[in-house]
Protein backbone atom coordinates (compact mmCIF):
# COMPACT_ATOMS: atom_id res chain seq x y z
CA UNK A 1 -10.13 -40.59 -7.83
CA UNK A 2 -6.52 -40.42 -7.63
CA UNK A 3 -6.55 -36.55 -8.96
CA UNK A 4 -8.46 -35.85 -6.21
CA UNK A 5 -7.28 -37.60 -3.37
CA UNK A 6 -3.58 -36.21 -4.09
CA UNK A 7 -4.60 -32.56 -5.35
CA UNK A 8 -6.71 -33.03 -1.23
CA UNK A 9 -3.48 -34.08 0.33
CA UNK A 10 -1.70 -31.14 -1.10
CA UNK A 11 -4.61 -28.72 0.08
CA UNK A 12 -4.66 -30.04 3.49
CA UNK A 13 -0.87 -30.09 3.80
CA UNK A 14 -0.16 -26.20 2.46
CA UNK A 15 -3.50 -23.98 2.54
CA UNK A 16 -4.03 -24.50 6.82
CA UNK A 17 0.03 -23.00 7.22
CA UNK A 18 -0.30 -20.83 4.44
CA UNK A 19 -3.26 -19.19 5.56
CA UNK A 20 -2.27 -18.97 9.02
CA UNK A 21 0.96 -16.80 7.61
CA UNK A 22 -1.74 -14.81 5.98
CA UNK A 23 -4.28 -13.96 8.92
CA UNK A 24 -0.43 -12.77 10.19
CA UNK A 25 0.34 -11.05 7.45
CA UNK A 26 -3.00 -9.13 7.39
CA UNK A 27 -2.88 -8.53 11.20
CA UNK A 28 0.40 -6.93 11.29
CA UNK A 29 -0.90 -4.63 8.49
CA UNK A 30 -3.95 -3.65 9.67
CA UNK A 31 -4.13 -4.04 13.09
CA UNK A 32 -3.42 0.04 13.32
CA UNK A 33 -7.10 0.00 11.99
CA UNK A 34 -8.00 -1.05 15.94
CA UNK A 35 -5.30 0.48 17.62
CA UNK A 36 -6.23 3.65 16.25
CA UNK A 37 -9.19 3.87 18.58
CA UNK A 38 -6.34 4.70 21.15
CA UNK A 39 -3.20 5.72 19.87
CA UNK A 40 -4.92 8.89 17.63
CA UNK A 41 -5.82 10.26 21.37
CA UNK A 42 -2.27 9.40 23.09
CA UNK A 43 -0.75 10.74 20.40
CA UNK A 44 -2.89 13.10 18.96
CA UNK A 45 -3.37 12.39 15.61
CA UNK A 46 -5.75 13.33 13.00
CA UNK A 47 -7.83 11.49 11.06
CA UNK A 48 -5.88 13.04 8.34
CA UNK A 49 -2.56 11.81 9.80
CA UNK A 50 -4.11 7.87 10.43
CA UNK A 51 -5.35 7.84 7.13
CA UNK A 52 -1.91 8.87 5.65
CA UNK A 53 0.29 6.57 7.65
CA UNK A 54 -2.45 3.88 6.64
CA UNK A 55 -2.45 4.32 2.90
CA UNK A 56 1.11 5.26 3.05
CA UNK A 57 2.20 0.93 3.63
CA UNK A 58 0.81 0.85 0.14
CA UNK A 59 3.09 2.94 -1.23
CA UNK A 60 6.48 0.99 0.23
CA UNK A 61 4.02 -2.18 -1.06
CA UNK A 62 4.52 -0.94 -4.77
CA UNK A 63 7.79 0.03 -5.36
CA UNK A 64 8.63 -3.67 -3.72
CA UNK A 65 6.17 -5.74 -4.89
CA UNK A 66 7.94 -6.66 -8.81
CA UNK A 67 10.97 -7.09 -7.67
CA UNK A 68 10.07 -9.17 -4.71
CA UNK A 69 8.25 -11.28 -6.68
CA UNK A 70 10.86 -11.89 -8.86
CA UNK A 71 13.77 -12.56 -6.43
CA UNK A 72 10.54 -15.43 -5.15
CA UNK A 73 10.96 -17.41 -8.51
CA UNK A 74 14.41 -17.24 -8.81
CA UNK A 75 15.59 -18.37 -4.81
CA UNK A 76 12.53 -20.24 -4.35
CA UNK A 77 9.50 -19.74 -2.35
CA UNK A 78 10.94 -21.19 0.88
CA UNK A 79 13.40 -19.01 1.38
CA UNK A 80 12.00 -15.75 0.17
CA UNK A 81 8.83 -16.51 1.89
CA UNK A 82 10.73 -16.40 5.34
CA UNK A 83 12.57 -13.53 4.71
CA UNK A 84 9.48 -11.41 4.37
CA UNK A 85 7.69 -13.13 7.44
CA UNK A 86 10.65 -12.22 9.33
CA UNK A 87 11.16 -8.75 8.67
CA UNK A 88 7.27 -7.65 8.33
CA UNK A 89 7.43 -9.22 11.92
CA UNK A 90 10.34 -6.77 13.46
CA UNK A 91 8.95 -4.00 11.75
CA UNK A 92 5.62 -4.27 12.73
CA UNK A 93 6.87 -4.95 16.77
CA UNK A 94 8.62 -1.55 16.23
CA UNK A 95 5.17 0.17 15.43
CA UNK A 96 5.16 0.29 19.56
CA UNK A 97 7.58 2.93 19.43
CA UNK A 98 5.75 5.55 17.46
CA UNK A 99 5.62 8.80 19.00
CA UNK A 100 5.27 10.97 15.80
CA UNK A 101 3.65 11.11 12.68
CA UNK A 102 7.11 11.35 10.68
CA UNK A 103 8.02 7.74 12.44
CA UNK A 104 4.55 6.69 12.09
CA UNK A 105 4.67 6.88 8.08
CA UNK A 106 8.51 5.94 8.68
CA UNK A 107 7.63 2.52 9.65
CA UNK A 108 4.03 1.84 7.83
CA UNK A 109 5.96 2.72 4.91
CA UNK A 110 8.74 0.40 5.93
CA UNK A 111 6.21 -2.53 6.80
CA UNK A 112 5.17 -2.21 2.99
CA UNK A 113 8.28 -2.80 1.85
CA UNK A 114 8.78 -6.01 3.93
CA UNK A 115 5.15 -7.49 3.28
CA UNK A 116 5.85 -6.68 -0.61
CA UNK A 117 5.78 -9.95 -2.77
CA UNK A 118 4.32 -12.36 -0.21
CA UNK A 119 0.38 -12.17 -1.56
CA UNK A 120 1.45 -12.58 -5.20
CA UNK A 121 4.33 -14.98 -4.05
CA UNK A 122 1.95 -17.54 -2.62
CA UNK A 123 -0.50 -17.32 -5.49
CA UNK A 124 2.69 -18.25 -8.01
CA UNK A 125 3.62 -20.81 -5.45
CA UNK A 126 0.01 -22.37 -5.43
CA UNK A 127 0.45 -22.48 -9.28
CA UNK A 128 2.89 -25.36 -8.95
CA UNK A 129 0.91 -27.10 -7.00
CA UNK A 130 -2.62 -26.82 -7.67
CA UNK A 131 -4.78 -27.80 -11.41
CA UNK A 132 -5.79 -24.64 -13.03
CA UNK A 133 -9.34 -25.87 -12.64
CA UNK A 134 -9.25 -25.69 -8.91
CA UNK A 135 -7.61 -22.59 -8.15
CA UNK A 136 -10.29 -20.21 -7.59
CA UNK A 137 -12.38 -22.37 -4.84
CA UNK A 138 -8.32 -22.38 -3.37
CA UNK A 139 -7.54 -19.06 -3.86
CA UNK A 140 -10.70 -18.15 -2.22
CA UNK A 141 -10.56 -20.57 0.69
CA UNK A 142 -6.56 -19.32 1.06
CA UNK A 143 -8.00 -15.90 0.79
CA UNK A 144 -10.90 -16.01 3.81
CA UNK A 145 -7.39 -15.26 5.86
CA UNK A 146 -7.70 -11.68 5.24
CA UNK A 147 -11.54 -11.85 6.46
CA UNK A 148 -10.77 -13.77 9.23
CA UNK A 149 -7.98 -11.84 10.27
CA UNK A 150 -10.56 -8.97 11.13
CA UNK A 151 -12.75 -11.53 12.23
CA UNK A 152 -10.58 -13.04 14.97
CA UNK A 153 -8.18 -9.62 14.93
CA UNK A 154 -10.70 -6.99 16.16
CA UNK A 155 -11.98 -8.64 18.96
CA UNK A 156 -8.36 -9.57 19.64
CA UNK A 157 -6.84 -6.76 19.28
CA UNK A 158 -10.34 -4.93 21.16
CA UNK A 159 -9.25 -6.85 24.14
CA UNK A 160 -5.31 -6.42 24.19
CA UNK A 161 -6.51 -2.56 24.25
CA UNK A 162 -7.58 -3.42 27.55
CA UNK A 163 -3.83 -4.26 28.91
CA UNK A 164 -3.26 -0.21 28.95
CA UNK A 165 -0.98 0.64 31.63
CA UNK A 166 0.75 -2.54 32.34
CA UNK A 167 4.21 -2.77 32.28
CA UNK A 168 4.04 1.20 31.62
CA UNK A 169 2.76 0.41 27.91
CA UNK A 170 -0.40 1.73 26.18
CA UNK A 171 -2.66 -1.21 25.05
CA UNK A 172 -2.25 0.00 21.30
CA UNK A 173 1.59 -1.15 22.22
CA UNK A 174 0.69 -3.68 22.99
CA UNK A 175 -1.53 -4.81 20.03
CA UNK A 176 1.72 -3.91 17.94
CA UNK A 177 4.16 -6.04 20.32
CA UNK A 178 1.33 -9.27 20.70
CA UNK A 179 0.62 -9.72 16.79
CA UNK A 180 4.09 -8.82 15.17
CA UNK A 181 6.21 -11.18 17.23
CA UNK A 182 4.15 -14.37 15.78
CA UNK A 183 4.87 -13.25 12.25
CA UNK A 184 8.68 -13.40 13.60
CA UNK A 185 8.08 -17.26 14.67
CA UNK A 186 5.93 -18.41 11.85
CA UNK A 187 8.46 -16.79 9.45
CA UNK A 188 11.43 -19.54 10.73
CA UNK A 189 9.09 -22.37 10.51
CA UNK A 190 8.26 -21.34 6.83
CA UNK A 191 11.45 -22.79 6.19
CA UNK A 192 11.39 -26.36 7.94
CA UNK A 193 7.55 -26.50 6.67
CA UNK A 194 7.22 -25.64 2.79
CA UNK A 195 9.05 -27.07 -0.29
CA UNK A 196 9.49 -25.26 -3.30
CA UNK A 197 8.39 -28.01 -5.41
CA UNK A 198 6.30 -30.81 -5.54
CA UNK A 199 9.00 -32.84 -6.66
CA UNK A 200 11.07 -32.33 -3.13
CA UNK A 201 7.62 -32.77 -1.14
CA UNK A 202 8.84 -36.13 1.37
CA UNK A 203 5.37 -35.99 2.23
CA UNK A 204 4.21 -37.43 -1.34
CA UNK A 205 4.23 -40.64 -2.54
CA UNK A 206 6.67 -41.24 -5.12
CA UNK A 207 4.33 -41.93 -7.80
CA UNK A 208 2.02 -38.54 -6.15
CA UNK A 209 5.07 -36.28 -6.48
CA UNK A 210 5.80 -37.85 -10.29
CA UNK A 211 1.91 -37.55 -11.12
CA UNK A 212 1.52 -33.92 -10.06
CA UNK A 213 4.74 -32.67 -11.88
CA UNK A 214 3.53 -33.65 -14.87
CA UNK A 215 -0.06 -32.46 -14.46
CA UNK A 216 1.13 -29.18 -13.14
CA UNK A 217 4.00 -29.47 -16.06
CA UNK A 218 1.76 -30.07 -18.55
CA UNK A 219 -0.70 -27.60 -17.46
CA UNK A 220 2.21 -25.12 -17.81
CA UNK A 221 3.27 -25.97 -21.14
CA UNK A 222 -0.40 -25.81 -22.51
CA UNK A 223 -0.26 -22.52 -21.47
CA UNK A 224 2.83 -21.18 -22.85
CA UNK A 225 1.75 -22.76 -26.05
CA UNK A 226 -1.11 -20.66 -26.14
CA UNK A 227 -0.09 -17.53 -24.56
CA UNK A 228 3.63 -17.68 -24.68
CA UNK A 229 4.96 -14.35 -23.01
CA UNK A 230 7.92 -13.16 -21.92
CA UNK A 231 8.58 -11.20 -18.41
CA UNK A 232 8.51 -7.71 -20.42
CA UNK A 233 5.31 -8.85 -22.48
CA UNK A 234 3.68 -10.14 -19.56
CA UNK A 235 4.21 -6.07 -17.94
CA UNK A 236 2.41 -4.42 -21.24
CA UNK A 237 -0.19 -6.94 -21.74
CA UNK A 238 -3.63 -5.20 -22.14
CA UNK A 239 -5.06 -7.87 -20.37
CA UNK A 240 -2.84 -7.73 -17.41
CA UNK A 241 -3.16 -3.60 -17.31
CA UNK A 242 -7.15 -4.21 -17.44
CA UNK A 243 -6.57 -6.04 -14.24
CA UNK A 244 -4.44 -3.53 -12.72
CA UNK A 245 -7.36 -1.22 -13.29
CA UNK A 246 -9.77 -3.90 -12.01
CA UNK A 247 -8.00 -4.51 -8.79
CA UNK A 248 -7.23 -0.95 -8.28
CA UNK A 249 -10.69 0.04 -8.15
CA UNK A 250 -11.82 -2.85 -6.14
CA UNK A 251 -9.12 -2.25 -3.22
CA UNK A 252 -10.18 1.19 -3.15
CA UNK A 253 -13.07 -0.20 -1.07
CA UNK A 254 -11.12 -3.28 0.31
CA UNK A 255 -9.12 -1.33 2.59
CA UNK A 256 -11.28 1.74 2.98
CA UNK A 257 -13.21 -1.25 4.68
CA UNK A 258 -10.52 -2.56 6.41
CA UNK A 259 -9.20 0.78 8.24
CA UNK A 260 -12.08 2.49 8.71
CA UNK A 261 -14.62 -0.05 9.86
CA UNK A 262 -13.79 -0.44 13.43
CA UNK A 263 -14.22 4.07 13.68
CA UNK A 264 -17.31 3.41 11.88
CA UNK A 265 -19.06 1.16 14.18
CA UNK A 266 -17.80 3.86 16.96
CA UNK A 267 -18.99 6.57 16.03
CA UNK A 268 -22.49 5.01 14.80
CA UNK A 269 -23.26 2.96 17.79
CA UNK A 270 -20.61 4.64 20.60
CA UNK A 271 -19.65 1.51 21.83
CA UNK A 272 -16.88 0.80 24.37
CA UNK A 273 -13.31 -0.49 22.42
CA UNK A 274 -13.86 -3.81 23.37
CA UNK A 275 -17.84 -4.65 22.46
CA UNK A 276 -16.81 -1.78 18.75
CA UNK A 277 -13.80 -4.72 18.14
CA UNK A 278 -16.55 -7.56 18.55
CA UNK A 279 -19.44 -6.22 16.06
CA UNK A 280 -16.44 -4.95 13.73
CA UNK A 281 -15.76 -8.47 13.03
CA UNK A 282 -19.16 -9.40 11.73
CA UNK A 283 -18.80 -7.75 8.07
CA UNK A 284 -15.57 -9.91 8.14
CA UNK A 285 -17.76 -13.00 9.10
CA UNK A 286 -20.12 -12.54 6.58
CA UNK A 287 -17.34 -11.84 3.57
CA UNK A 288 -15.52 -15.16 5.15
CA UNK A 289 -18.52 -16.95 4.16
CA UNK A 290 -19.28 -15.66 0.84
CA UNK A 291 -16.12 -15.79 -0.49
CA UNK A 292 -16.22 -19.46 0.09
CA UNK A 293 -19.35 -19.88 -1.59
CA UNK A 294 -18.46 -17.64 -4.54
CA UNK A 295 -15.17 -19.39 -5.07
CA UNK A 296 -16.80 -22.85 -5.24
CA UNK A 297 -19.63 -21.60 -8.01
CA UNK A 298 -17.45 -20.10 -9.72
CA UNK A 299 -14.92 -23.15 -9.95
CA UNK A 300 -17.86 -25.19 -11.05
CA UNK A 301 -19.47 -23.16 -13.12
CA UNK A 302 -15.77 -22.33 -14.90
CA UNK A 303 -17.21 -18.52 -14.85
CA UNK A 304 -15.38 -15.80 -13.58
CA UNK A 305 -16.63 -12.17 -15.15
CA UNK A 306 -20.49 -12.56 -14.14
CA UNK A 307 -18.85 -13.74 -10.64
CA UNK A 308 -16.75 -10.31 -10.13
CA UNK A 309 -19.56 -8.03 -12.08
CA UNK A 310 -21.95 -9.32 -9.92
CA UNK A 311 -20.61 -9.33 -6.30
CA UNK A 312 -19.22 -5.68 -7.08
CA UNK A 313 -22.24 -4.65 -8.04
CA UNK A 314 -23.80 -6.22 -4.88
CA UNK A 315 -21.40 -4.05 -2.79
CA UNK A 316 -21.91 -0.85 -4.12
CA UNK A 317 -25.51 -0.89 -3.66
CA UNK A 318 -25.14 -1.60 0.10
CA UNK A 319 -22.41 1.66 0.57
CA UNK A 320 -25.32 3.64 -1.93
CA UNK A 321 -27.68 2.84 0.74
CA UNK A 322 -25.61 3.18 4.07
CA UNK A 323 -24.21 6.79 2.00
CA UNK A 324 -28.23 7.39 1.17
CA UNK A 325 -29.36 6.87 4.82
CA UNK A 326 -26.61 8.90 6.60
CA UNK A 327 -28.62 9.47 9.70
CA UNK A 328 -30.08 5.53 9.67
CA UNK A 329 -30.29 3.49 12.96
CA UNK A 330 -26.40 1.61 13.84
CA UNK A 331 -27.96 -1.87 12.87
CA UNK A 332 -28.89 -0.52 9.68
CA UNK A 333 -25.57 0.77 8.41
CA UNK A 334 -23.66 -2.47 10.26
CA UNK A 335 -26.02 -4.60 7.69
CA UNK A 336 -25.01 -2.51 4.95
CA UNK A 337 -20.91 -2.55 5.79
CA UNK A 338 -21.82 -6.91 5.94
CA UNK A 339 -23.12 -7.19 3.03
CA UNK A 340 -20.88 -4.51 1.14
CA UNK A 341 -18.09 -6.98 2.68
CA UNK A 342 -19.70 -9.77 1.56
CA UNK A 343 -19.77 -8.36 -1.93
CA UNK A 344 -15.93 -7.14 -2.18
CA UNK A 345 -13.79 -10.29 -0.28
CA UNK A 346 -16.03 -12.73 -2.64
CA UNK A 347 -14.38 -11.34 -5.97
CA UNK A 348 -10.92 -11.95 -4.87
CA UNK A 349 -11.31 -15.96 -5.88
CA UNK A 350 -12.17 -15.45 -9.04
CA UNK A 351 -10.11 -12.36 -9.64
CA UNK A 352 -7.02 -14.34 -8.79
CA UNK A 353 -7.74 -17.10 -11.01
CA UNK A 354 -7.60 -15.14 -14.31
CA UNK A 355 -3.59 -14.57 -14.34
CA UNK A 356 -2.38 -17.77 -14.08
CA UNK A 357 -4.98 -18.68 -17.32
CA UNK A 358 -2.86 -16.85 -20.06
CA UNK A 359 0.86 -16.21 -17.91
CA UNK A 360 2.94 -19.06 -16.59
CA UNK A 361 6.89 -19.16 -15.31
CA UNK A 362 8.53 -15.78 -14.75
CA UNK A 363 5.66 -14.06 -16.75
CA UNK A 364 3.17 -14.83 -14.36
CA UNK A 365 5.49 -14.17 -11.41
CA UNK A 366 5.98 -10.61 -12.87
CA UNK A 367 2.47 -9.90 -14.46
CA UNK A 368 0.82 -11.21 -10.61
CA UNK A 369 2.90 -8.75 -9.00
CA UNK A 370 2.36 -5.87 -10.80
CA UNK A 371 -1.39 -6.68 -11.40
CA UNK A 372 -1.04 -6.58 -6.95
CA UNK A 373 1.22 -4.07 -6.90
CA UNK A 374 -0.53 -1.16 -8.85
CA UNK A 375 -4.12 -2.90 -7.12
CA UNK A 376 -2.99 -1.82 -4.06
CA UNK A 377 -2.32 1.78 -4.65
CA UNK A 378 -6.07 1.86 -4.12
CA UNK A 379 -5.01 1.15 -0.44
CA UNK A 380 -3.19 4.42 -0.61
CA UNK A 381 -6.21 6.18 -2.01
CA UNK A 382 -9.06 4.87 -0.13
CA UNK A 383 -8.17 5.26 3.05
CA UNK A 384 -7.24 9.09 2.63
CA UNK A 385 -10.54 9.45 0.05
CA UNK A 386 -12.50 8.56 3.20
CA UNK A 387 -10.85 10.54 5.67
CA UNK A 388 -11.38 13.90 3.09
CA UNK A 389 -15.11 12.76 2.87
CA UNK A 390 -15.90 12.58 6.15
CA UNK A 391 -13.44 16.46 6.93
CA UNK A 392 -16.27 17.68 4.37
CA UNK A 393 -19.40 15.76 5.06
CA UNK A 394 -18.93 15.26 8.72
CA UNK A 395 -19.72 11.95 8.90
CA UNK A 396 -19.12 8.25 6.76
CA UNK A 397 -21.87 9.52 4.05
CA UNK A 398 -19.49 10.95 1.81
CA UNK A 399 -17.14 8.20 1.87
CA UNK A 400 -20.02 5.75 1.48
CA UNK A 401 -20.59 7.14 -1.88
CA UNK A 402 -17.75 7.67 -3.10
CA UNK A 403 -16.66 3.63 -2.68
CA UNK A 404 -20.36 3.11 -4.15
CA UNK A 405 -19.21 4.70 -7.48
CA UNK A 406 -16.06 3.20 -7.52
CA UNK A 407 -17.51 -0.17 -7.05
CA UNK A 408 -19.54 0.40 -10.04
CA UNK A 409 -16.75 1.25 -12.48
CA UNK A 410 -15.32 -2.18 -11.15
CA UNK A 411 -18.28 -4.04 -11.74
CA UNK A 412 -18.64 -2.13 -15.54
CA UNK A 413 -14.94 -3.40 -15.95
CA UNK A 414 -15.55 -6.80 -15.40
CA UNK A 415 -18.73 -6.68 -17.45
CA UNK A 416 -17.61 -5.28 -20.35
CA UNK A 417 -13.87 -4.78 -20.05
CA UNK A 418 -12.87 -8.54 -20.02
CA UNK A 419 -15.64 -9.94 -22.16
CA UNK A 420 -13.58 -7.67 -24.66
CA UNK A 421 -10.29 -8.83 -23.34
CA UNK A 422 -11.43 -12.66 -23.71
CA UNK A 423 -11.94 -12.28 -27.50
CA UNK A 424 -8.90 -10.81 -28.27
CA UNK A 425 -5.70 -12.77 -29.22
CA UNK A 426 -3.03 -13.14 -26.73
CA UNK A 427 -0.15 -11.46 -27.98
């Protein structure tokens, strides 16, 4: 009783703010996905030039990410935490001043920079604070953020496109202007708001702050008993690499999703900005939901690989049909992208639970960040993969297919790959 009453305390006091920062974070670094229904027009840009200033954040992400991540556990979370808030903000306010598509990959690439280290930064920071045995179902709830981001984001951000023309600014100005300067506020009240450690938390008990050191302590030195790496171990682990692989081919679809969804639902049903913003959120609804439920099984059931084999493998089938049925009515292929969504957001719970189960301290700072940081070069690749697929095809078919297949390798991966990876020593 007293686990779970102070492990719920801790929940309700950090995963509300922290996943507010998140639907923030996630905003400011897709909302271009929306604004693009205007600003390709004003400015006359290509799909080919949107899909390269998209992917291109992911780039800036990576050469970031390690190092970010590592500064995190050394100056604390607090600290490092508000610095990236703060300057994602600015940056992503300045997007309102693109005029070109050399600024326009300028500043995405900029923005990737600044975001870098705050994902895997908050999943080492949840490590302190939360049992191994919940982390999963918290990870998962924590992670709805970036599905309710395009749930609440693309009707926002739909609407804001309506503003064109006042005060002499485009609406896509002002979706950059409205959703960066929160990240700016949210960023200073990281740092009156979190502690670094449970054992500075004045909002424990004396006797909950002693209780959950030493069961997150403990926890800690079980694991570096059994799997005790260093940072540069950690970075050549096979198991961390298979991972990297994982995650790579996983975001491949995560963000072709996330960019392109909004200029799917366009073109397939040729609805007005506003009402294409409203049924774009509704694969984000349904992945909000199922990555709740996933996360929860899979914390009960203490099963992870079945969990990510089978939602992958749930996804892919929906793009094989949508890339199948190119010509299929717009209800049809919005189904498909809602339960494809379903199927990729629900992995990410029990994908982020494996690290922490064989890397702990600065190994799992490092090993989390590159895991993320070579993951997201898939949001580099998909983007651009779809854009090429639809130059040749001449509509989504293409694209459909191609995230199908990759979808599938993921699913074979978790399957096979870390069955293997599980009986294998760790060293």
């Amino acid at each position: 009783m007293q686990e779970a009453q102070i492990v719920g305390k801790v929940k309700w006091r950090l995963i509300p703010f922290l996943f507010l920062c998140y639907i923030l974070n996630y905003l400011d670094r897709t909302n271009v996905a929306i604004a693009a229904l205007q600003m390709k027009g004003d400015l006359g840009f290509s799909d080919a030039v949107y899909a390269a200033g998209a992917g291109i954040f992911f780039l800036g992400y990576a050469v970031f990410e390690i190092p970010s991540n590592l500064i995190l556990a050394r100056v604390g979370a607090r600290f490092w935490i508000a610095r990236i808030m703060v300057t994602w903000g600015i940056i992503s306010t300045c997007m309102m001043f693109v005029r070109t598509p050399p600024v326009f990959y300028t500043l995405r690439f900029l923005l990737g920079l600044a975001e870098a280290g705050f994902f895997p930064g908050i999943l080492y920071y949840l490590s302190h604070w939360i049992p191994q045995r919940e982390r999963a179902a918290t990870s998962a709830l924590f992670l709805t953020s970036t599905s309710l981001s395009g749930v609440i984001g693309s009707p926002l951000a739909g609407a804001i496109l309506g503003m064109q023309g006042v005060s002499g600014l485009a609406g896509w100005q002002w979706v950059f202007l409205l959703e960066g300067i929160p990240s700016i506020i949210c960023g200073f009240a990281v740092l009156w708001y979190l502690d670094d450690l449970p054992a500075a938390a004045g909002w424990l008990k004396p006797r909950e702050r002693a209780w959950l050191t030493r069961r997150i302590g403990a926890e800690h030195d079980a694991t570096r008993r059994a799997h005790d790496h260093s940072l540069l171990e950690a970075l050549v682990h096979p198991r961390v690499w298979l991972l990297c692989i994982l995650y790579f081919s996983i975001i491949i679809s995560f963000y072709s999703m996330t960019f392109w969804t909004p200029l799917i639902v366009k073109s397939v049903s040729g609805l007005s900005n506003l009402l294409t913003g409203f049924v774009s959120a509704l694969p984000f609804l349904a992945a909000s939901i199922a990555m709740v439920l996933v996360g929860h099984h899979s914390d009960r059931s203490g099963e992870r690989r079945w969990h990510l084999a089978v939602c992958t493998w749930s996804a892919a089938l929906a793009l094989l049909l949508a890339g199948l049925l190119p010509h299929a009515p717009a209800a049809l292929t919005i189904a498909a992208l809602c339960v494809a969504a379903a199927g990729i957001w629900s992995i990410m719970g029990p994908f982020w639970s494996l690290p922490t189960e064989f890397l702990t301290g600065t190994a799992a700072a490092g090993g989390i960040a590159l895991i993320n940081s070579i993951g997201n070069l898939g949001g580099f690749v998909g983007p651009s993969a779809m854009a090429r697929a639809k130059a040749l095809t001449g509509d989504f078919s293409g694209g459909f297919l191609l995230l199908a297949a990759t979808l599938a390798v993921a699913g074979a991966i978790a399957a096979i790959g870390l069955r293997s990876a599980r009986r294998k020593p760790a060293h």
